[in-house]
PDB file of N, CA and C in Angstrom:
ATOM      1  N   UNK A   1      10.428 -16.591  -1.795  1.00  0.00           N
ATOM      2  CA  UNK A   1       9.633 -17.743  -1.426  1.00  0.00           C
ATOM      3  C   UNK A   1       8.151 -17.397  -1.541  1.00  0.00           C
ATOM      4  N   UNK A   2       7.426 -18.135  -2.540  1.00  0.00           N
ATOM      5  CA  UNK A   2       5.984 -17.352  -2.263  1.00  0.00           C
ATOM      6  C   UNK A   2       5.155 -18.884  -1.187  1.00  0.00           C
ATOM      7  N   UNK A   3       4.335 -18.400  -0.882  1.00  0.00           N
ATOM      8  CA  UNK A   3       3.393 -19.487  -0.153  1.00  0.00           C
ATOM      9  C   UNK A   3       1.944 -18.917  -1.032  1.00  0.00           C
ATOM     10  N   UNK A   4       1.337 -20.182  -0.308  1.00  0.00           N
ATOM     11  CA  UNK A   4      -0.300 -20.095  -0.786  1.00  0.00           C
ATOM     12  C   UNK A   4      -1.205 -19.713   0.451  1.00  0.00           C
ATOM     13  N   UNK A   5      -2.182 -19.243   0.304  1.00  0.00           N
ATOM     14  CA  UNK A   5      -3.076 -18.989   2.019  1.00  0.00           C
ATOM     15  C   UNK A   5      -3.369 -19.762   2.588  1.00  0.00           C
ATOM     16  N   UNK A   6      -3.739 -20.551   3.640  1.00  0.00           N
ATOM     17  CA  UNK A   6      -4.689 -21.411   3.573  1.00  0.00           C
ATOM     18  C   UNK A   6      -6.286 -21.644   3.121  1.00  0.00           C
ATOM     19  N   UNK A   7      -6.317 -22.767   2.615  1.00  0.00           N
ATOM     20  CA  UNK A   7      -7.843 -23.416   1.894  1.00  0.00           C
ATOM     21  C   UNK A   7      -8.874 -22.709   2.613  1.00  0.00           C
ATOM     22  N   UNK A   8      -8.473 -22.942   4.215  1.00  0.00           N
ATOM     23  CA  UNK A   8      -9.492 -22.313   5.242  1.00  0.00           C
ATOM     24  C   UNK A   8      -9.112 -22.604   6.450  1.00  0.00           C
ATOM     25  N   UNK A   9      -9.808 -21.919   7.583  1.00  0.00           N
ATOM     26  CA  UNK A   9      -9.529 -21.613   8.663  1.00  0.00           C
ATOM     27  C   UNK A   9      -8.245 -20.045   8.640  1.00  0.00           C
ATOM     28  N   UNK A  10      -7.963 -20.190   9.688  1.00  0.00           N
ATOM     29  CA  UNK A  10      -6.942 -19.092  10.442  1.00  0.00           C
ATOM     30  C   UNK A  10      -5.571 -19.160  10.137  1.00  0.00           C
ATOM     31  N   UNK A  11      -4.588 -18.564   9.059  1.00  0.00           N
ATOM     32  CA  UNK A  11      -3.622 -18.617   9.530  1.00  0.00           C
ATOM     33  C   UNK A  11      -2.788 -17.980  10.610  1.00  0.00           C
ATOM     34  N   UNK A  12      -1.718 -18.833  11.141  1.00  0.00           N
ATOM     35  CA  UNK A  12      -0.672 -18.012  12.391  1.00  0.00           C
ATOM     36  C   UNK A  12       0.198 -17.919  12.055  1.00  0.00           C
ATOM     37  N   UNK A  13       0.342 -16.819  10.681  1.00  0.00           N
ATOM     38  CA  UNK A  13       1.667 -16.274  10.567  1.00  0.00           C
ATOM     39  C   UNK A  13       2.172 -15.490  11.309  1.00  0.00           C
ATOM     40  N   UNK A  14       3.884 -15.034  10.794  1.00  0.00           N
ATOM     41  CA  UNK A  14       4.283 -13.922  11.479  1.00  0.00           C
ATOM     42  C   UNK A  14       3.494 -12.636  11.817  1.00  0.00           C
ATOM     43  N   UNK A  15       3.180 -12.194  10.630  1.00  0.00           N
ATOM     44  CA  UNK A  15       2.457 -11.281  10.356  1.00  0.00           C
ATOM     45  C   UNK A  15       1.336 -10.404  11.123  1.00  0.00           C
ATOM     46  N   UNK A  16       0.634 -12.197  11.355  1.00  0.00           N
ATOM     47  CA  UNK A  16      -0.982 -11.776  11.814  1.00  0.00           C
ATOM     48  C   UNK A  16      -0.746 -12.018  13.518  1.00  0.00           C
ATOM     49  N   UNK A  17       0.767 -12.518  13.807  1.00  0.00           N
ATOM     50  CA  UNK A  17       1.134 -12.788  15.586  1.00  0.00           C
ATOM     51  C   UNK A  17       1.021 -11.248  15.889  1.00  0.00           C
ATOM     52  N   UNK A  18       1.907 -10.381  15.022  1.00  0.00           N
ATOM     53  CA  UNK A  18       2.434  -9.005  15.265  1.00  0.00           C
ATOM     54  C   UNK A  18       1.084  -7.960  15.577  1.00  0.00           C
ATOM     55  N   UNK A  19      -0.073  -8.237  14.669  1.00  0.00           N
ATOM     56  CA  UNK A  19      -1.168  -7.679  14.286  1.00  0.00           C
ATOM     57  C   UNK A  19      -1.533  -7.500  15.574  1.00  0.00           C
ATOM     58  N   UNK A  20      -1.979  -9.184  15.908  1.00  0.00           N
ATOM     59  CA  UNK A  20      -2.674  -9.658  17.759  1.00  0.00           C
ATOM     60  C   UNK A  20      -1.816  -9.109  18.653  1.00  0.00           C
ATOM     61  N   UNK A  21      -0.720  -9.289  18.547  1.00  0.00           N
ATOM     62  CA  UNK A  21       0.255  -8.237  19.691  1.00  0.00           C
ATOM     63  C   UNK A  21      -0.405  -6.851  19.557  1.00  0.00           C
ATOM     64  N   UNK A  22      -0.034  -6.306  18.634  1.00  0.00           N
ATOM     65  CA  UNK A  22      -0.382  -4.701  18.451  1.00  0.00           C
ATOM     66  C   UNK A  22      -1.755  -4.621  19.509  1.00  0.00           C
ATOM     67  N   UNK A  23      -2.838  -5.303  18.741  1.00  0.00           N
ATOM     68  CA  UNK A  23      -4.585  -5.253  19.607  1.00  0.00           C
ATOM     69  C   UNK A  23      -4.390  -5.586  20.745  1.00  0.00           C
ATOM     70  N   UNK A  24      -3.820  -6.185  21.267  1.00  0.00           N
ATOM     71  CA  UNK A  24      -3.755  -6.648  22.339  1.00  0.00           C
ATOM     72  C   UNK A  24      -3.279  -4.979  23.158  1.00  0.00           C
ATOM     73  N   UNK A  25      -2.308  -5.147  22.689  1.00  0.00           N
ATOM     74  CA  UNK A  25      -1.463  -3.758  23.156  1.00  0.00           C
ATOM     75  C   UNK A  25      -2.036  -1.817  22.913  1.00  0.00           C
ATOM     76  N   UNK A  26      -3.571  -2.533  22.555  1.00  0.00           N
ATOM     77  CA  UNK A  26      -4.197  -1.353  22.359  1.00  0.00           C
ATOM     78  C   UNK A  26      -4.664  -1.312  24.130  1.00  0.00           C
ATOM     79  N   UNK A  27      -4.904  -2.091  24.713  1.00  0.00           N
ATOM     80  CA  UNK A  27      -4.813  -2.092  26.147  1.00  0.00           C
ATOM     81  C   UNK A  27      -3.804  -1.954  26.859  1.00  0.00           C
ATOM     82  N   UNK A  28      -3.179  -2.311  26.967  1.00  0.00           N
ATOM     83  CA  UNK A  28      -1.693  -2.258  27.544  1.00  0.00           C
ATOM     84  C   UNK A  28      -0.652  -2.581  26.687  1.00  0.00           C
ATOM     85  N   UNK A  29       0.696  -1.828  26.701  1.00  0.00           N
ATOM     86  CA  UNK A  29       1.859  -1.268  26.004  1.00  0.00           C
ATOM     87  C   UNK A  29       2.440  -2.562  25.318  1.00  0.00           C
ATOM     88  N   UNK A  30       2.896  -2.966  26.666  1.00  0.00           N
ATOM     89  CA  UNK A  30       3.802  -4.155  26.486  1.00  0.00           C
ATOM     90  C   UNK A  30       3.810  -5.180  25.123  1.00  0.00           C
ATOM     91  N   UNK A  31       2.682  -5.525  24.901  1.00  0.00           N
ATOM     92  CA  UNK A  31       2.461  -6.470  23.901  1.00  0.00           C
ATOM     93  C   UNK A  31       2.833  -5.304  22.195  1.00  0.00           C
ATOM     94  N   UNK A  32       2.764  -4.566  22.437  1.00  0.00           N
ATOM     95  CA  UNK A  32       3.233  -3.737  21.849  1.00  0.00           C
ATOM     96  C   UNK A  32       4.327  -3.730  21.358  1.00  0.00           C
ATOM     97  N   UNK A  33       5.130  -3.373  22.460  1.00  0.00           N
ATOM     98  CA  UNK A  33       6.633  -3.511  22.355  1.00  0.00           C
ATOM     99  C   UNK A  33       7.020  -4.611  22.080  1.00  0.00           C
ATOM    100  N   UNK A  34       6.529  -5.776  22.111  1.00  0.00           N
ATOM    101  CA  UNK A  34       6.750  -7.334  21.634  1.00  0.00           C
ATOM    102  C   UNK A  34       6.526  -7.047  20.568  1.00  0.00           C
ATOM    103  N   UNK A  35       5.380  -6.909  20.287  1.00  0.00           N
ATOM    104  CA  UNK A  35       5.483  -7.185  18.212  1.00  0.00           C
ATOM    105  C   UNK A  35       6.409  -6.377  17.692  1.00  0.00           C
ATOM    106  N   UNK A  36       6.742  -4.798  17.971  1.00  0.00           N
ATOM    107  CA  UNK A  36       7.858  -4.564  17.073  1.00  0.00           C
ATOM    108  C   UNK A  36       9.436  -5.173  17.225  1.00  0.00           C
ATOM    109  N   UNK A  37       9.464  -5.791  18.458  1.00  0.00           N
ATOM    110  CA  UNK A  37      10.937  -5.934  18.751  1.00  0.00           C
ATOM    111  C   UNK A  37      10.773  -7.360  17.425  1.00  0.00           C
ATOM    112  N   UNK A  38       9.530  -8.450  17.525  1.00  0.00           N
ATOM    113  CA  UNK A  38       9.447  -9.562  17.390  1.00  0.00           C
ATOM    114  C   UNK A  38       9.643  -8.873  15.356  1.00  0.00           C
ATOM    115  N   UNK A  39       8.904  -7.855  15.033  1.00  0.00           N
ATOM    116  CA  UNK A  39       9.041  -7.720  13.614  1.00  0.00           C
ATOM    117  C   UNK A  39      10.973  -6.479  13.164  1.00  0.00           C
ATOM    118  N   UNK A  40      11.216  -6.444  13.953  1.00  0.00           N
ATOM    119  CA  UNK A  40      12.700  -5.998  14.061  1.00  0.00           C
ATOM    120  C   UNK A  40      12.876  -7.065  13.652  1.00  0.00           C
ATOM    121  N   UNK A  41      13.258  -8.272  14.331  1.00  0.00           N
ATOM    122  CA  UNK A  41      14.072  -9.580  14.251  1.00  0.00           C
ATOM    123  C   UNK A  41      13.817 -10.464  13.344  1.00  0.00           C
ATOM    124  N   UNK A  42      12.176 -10.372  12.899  1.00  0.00           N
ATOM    125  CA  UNK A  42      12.177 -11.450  11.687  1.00  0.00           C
ATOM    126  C   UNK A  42      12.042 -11.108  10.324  1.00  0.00           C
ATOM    127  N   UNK A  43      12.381  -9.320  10.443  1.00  0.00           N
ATOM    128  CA  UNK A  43      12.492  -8.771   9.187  1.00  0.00           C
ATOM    129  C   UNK A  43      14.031  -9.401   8.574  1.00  0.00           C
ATOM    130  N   UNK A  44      15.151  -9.383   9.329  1.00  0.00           N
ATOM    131  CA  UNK A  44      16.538 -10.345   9.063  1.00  0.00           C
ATOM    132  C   UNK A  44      16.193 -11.749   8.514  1.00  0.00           C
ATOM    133  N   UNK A  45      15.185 -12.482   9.083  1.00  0.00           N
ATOM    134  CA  UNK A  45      15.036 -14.154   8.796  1.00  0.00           C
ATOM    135  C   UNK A  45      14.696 -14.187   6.966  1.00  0.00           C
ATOM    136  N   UNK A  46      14.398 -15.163   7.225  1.00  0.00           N
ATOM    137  CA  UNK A  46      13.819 -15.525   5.806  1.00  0.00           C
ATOM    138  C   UNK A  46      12.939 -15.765   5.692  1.00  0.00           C
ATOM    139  N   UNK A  47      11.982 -14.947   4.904  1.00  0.00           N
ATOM    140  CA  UNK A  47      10.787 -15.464   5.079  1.00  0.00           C
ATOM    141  C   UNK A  47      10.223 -15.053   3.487  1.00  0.00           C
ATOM    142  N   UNK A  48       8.814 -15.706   3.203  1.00  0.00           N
ATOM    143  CA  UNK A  48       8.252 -15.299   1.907  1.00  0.00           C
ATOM    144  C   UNK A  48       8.278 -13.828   1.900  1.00  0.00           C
ATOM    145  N   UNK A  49       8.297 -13.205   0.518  1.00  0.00           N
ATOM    146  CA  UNK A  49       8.616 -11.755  -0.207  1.00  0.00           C
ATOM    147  C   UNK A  49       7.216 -11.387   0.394  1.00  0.00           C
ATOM    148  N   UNK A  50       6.050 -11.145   0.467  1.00  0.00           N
ATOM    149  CA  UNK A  50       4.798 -11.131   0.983  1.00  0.00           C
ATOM    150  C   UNK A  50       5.281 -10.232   2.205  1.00  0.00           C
ATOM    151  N   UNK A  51       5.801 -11.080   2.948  1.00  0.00           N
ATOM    152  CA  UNK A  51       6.313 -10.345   4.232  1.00  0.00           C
ATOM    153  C   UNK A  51       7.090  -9.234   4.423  1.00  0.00           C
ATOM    154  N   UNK A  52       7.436  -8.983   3.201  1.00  0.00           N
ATOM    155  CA  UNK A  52       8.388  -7.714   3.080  1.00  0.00           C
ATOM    156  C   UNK A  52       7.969  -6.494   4.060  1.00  0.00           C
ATOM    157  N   UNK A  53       6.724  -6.048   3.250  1.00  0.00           N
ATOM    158  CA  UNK A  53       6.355  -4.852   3.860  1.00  0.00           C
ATOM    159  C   UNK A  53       5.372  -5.188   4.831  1.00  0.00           C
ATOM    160  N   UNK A  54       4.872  -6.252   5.285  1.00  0.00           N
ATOM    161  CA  UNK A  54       4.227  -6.420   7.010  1.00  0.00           C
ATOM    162  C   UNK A  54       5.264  -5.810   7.346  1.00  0.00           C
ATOM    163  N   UNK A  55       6.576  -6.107   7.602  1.00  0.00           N
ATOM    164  CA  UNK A  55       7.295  -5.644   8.613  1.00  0.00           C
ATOM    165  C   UNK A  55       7.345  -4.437   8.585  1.00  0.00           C
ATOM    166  N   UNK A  56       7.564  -3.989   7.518  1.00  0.00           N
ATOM    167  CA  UNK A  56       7.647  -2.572   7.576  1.00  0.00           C
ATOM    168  C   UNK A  56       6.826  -1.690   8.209  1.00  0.00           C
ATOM    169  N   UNK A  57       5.101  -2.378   7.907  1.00  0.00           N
ATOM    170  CA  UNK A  57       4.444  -1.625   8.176  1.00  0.00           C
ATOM    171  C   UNK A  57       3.972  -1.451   9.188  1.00  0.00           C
ATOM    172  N   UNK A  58       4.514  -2.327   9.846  1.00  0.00           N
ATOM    173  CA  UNK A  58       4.188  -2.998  11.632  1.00  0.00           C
ATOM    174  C   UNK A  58       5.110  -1.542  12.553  1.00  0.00           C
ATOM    175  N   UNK A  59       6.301  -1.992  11.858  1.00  0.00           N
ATOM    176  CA  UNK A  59       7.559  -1.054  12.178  1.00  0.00           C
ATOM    177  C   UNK A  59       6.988   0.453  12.645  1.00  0.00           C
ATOM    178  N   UNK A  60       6.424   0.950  11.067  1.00  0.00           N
ATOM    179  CA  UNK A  60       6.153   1.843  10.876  1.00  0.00           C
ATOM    180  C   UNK A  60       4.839   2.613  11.597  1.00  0.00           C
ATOM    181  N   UNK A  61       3.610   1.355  12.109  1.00  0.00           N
ATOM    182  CA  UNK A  61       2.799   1.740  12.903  1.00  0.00           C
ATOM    183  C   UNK A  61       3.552   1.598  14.115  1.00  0.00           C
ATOM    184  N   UNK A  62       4.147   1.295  14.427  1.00  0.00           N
ATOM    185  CA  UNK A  62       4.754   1.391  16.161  1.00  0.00           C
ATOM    186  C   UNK A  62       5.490   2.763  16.209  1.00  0.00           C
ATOM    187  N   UNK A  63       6.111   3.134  15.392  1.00  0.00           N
ATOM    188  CA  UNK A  63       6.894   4.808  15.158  1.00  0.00           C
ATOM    189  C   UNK A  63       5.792   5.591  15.378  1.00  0.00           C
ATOM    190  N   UNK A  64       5.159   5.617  14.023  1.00  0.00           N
ATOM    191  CA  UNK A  64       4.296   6.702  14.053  1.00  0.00           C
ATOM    192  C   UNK A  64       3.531   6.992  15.511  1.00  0.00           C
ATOM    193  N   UNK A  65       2.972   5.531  16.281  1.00  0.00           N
ATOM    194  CA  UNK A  65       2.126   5.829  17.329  1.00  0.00           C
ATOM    195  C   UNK A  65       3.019   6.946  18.469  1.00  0.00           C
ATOM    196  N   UNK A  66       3.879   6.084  18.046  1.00  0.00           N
ATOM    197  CA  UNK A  66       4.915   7.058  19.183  1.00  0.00           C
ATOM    198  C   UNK A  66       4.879   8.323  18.688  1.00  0.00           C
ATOM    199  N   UNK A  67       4.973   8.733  17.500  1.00  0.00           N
ATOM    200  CA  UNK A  67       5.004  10.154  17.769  1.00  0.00           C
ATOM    201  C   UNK A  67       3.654  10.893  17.731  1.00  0.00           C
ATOM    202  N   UNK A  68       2.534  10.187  17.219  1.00  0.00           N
ATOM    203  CA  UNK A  68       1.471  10.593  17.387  1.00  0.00           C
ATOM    204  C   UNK A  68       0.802  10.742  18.987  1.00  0.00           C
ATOM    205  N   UNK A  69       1.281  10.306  19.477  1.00  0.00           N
ATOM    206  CA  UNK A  69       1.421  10.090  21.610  1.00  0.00           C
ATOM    207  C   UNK A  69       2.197  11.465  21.880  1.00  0.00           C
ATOM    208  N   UNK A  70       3.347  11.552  21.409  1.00  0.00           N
ATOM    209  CA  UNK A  70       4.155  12.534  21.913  1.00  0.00           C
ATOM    210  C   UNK A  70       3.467  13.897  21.207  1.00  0.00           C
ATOM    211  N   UNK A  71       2.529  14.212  19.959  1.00  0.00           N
ATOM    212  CA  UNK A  71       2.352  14.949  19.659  1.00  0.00           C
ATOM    213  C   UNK A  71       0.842  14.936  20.194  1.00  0.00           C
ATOM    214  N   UNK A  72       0.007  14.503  20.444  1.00  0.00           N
ATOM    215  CA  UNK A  72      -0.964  13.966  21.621  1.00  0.00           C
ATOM    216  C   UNK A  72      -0.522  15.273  22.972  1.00  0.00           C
ATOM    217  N   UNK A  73       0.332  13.962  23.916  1.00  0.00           N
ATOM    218  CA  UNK A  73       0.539  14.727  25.097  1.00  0.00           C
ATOM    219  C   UNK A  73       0.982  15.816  25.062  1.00  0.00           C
ATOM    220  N   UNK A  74       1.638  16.727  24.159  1.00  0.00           N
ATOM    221  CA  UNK A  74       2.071  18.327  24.131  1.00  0.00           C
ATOM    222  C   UNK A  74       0.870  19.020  23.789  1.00  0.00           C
ATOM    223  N   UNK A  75       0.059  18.460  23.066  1.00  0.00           N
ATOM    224  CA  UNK A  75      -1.204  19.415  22.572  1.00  0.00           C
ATOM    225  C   UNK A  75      -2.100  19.186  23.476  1.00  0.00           C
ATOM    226  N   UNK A  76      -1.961  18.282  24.680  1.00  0.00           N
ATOM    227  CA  UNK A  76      -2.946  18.617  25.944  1.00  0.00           C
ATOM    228  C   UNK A  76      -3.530  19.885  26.301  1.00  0.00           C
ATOM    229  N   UNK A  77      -2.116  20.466  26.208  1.00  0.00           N
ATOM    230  CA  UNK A  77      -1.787  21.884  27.244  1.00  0.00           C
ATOM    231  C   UNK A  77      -2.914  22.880  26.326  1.00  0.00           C
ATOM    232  N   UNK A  78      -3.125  22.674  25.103  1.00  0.00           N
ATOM    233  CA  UNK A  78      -4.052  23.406  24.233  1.00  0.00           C
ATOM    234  C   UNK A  78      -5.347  22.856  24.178  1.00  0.00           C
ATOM    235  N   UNK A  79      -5.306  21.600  25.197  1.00  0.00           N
ATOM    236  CA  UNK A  79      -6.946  21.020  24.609  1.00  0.00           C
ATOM    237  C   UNK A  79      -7.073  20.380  23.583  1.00  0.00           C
ATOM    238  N   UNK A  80      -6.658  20.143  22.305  1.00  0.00           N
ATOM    239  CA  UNK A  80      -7.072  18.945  21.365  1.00  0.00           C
ATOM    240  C   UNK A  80      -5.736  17.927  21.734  1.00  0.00           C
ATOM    241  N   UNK A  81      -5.021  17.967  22.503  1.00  0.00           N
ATOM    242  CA  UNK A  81      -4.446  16.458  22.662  1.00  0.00           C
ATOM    243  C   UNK A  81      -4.998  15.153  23.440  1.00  0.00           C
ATOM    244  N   UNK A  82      -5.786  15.979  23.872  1.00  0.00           N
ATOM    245  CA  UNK A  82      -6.991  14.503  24.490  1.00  0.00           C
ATOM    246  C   UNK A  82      -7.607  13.886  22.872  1.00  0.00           C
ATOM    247  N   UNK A  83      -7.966  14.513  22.262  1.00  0.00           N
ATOM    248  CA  UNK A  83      -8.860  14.358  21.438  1.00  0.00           C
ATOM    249  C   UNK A  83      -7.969  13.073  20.717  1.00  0.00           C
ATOM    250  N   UNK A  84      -6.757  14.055  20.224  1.00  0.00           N
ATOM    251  CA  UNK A  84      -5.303  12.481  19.431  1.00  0.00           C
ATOM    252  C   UNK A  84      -5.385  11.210  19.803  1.00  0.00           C
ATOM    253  N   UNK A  85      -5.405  11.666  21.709  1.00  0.00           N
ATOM    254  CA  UNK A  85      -4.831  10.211  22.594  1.00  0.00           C
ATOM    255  C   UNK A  85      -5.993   9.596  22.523  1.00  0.00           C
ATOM    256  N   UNK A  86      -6.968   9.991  22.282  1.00  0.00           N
ATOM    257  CA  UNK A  86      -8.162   9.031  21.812  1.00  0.00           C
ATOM    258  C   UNK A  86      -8.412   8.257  20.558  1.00  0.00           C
ATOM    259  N   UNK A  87      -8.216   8.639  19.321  1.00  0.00           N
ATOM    260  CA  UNK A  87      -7.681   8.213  18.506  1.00  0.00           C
ATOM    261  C   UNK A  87      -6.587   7.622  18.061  1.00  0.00           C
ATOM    262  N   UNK A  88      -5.862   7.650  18.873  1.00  0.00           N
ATOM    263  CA  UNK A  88      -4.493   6.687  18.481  1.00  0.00           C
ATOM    264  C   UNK A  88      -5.139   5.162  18.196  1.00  0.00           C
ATOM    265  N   UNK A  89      -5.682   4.701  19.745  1.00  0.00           N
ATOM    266  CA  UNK A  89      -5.475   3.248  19.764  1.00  0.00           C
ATOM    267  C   UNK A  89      -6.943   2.893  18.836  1.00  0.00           C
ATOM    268  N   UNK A  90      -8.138   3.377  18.336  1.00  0.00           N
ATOM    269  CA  UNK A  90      -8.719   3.130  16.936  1.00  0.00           C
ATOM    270  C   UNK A  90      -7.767   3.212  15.774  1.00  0.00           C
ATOM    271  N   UNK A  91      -6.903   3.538  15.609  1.00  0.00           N
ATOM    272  CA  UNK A  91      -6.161   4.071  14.441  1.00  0.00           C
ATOM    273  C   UNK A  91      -4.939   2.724  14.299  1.00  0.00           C
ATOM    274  N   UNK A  92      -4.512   2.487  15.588  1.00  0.00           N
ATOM    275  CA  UNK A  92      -3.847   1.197  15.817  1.00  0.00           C
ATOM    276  C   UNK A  92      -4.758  -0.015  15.109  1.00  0.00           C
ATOM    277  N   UNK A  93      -5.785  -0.022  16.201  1.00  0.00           N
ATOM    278  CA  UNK A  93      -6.853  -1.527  15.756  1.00  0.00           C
ATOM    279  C   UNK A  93      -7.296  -1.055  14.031  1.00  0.00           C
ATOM    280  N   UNK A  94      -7.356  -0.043  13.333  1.00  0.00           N
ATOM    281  CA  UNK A  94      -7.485  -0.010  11.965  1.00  0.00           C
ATOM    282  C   UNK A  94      -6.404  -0.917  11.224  1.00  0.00           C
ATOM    283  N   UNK A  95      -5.062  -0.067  12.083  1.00  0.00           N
ATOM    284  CA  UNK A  95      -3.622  -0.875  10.718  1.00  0.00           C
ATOM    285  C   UNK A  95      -3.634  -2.325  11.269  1.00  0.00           C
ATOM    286  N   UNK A  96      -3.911  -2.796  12.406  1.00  0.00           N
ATOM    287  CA  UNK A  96      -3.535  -3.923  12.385  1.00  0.00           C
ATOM    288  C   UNK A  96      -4.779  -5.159  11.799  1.00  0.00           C
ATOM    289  N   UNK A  97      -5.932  -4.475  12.014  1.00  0.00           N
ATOM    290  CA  UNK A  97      -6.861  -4.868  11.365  1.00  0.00           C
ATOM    291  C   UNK A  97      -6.743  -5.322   9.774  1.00  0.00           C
ATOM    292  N   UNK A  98      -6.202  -4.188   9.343  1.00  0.00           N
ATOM    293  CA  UNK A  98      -5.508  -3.760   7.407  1.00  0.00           C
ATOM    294  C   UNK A  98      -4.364  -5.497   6.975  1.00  0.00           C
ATOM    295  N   UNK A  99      -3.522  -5.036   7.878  1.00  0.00           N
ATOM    296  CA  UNK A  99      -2.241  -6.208   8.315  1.00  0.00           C
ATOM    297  C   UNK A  99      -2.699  -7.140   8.127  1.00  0.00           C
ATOM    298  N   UNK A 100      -3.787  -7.829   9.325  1.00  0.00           N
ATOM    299  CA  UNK A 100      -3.908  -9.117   9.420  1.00  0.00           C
ATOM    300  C   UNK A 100      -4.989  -9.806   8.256  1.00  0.00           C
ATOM    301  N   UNK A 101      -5.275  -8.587   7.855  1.00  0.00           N
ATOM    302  CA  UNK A 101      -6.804  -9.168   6.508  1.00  0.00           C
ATOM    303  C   UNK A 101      -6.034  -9.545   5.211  1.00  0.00           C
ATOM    304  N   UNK A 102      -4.554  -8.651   5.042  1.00  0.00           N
ATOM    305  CA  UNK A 102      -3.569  -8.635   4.258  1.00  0.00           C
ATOM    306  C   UNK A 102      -3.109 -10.177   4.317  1.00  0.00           C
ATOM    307  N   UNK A 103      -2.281 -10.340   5.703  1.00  0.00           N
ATOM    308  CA  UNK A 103      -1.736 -11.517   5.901  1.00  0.00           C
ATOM    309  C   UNK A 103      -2.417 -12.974   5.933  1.00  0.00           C
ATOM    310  N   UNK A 104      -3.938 -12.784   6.033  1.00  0.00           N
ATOM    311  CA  UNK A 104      -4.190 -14.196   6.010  1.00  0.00           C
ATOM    312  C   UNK A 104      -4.345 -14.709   4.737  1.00  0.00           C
ATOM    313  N   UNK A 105      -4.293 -13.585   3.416  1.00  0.00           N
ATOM    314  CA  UNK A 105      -4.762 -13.962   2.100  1.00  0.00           C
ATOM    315  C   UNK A 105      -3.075 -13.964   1.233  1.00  0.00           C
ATOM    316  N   UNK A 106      -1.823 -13.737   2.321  1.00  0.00           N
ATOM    317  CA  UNK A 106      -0.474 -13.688   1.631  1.00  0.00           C
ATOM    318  C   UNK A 106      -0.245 -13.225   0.874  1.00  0.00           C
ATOM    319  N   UNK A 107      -0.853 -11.948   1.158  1.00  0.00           N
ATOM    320  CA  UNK A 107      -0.211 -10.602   0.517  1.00  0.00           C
ATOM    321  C   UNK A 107      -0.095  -9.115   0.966  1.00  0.00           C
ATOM    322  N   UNK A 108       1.116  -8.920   0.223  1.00  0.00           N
ATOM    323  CA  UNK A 108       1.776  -7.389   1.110  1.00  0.00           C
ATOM    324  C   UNK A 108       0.137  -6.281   1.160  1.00  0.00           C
ATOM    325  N   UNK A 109       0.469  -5.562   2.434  1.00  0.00           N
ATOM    326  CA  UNK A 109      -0.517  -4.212   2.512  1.00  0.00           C
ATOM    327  C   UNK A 109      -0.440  -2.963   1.639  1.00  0.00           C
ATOM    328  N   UNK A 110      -1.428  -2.952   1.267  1.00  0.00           N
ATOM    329  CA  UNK A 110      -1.740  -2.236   0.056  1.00  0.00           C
ATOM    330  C   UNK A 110      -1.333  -0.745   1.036  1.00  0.00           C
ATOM    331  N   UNK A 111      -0.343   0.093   0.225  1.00  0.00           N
ATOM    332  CA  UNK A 111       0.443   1.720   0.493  1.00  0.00           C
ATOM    333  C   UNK A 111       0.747   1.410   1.848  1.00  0.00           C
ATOM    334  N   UNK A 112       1.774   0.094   1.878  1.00  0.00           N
ATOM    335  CA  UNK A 112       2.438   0.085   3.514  1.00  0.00           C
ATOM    336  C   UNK A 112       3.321   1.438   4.107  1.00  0.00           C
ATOM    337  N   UNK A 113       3.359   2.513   3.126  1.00  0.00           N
ATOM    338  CA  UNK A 113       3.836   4.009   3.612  1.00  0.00           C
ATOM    339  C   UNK A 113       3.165   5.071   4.187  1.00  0.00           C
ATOM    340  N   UNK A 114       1.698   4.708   4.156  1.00  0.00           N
ATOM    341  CA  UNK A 114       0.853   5.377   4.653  1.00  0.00           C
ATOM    342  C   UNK A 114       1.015   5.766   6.081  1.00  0.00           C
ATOM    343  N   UNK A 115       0.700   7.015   6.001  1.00  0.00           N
ATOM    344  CA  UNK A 115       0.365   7.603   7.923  1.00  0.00           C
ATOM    345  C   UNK A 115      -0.960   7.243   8.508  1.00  0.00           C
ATOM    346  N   UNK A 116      -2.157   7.094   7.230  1.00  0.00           N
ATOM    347  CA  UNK A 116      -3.154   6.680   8.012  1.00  0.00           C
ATOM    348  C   UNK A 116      -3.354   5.396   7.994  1.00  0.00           C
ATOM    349  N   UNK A 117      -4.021   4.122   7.021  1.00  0.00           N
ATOM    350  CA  UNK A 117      -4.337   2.721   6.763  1.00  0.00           C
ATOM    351  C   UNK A 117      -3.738   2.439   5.495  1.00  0.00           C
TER     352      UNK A 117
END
């Protein structure tokens, strides 16, 4: 299914909901955990090919954070894991930033395999 962007203004795709969850969730978790459960579930639906790899890459920034957290809090004990847990949630507001600039022009994110953007 392809679509067109809109002429103008904002779109509220899937895509760019997941993005605002994520930012949102650069403050608190929760909204977090909403966008990936929400891009779990509508990776099954049907939706335009475009969307392929949002999901993925949504997916894929919610993994990675997690292990970039878990590899964060062990490297406390050495002193540069403060440094990670500080960078995570810039590194978050980057991909979802990437995502939603992607999604309002309806098209997939350029190297949605990436560890960094």
């Amino acid at each position: 299914m392809a679509s067109q962007p809109p002429a103008s203004g904002f779109d509220l795709n899937r895509s760019t909901i997941i993005s605002l969850l994520y930012l949102v969730g650069v403050v608190t978790a929760l909204p977090t955990l909403i966008g990936v459960v929400m891009a779990y579930v509508w990776r099954g639906d049907a939706h335009p090919d475009w969307e392929d790899n949002h999901y993925r890459y949504h997916i894929r920034t919610f993994w990675l954070a997690v292990l970039y957290g878990l590899i964060g809090g062990v490297t406390t004990l050495l002193g540069i894991g403060f440094l990670i847990l500080l960078v995570i949630p810039l590194w978050m507001i980057v991909r979802a930033v990437v995502a939603m600039s992607a999604a309002q022009r309806h098209a997939p994110v350029a190297n949605a395999g990436t560890w960094l953007w």
